[in-house]
Protein backbone atom coordinates (compact mmCIF):
# COMPACT_ATOMS: atom_id res chain seq x y z
CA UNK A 1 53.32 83.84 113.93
CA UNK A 2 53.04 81.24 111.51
CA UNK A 3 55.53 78.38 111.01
CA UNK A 4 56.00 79.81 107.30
CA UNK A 5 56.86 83.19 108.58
CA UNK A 6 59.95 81.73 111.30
CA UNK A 7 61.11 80.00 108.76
CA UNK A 8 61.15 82.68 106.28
CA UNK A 9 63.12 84.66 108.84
CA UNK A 10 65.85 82.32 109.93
CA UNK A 11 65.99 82.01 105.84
CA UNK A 12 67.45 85.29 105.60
CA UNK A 13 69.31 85.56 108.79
CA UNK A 14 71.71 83.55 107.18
CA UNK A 15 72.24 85.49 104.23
CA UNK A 16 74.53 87.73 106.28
CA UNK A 17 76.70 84.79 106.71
CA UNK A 18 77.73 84.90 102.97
CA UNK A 19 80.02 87.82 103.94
CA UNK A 20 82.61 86.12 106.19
CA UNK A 21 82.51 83.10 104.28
CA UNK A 22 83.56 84.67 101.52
CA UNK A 23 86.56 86.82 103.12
CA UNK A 24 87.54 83.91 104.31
CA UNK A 25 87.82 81.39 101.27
CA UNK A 26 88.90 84.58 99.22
CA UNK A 27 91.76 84.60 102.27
CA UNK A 28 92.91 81.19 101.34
CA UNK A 29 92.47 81.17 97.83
CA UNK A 30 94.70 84.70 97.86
CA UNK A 31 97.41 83.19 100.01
CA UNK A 32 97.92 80.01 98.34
CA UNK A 33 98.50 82.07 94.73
CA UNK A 34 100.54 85.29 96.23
CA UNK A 35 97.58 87.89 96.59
CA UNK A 36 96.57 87.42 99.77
CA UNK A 37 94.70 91.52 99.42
CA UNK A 38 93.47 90.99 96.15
CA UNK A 39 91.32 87.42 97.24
CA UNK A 40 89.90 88.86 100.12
CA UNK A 41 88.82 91.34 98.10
CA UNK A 42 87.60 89.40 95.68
CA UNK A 43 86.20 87.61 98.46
CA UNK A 44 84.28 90.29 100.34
CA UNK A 45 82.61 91.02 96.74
CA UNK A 46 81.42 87.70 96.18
CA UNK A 47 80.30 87.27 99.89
CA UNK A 48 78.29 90.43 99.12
CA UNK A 49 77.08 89.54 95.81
CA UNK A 50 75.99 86.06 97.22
CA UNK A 51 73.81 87.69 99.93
CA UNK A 52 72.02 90.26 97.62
CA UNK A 53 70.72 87.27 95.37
CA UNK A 54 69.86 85.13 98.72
CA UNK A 55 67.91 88.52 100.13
CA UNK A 56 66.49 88.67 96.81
CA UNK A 57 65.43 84.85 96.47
CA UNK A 58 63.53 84.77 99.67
CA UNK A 59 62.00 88.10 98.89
CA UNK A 60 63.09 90.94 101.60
CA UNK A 61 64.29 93.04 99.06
């Protein structure tokens, strides 16, 4: 495999990281104004969101 190719790969790996990140500072956001539910929420969609353009950028999808 090419150099390109491994890098490519670890690239998009940690796109799925997106998703906990984002319940997580949804999670704190949410607590420190009341709505602890609603952030991580709002949290989980953003994580998601954030990965889809990330996939999208380095071109798996």
């Amino acid at each position: 495999m090419s150099n390109e190719t491994e890098e490519s790969k670890s690239r998009w790996a940690i796109s799925g990281l997106f998703i906990p990140a984002g319940l997580f500072i949804g999670m704190g956001i949410g607590w420190a104004l009341g709505g602890l539910v609603q952030g991580l929420f709002i949290g989980l969609g953003a994580g998601f969101l954030a990965m889809a353009i990330a996939r999208l950028k380095f071109g798996k999808w």
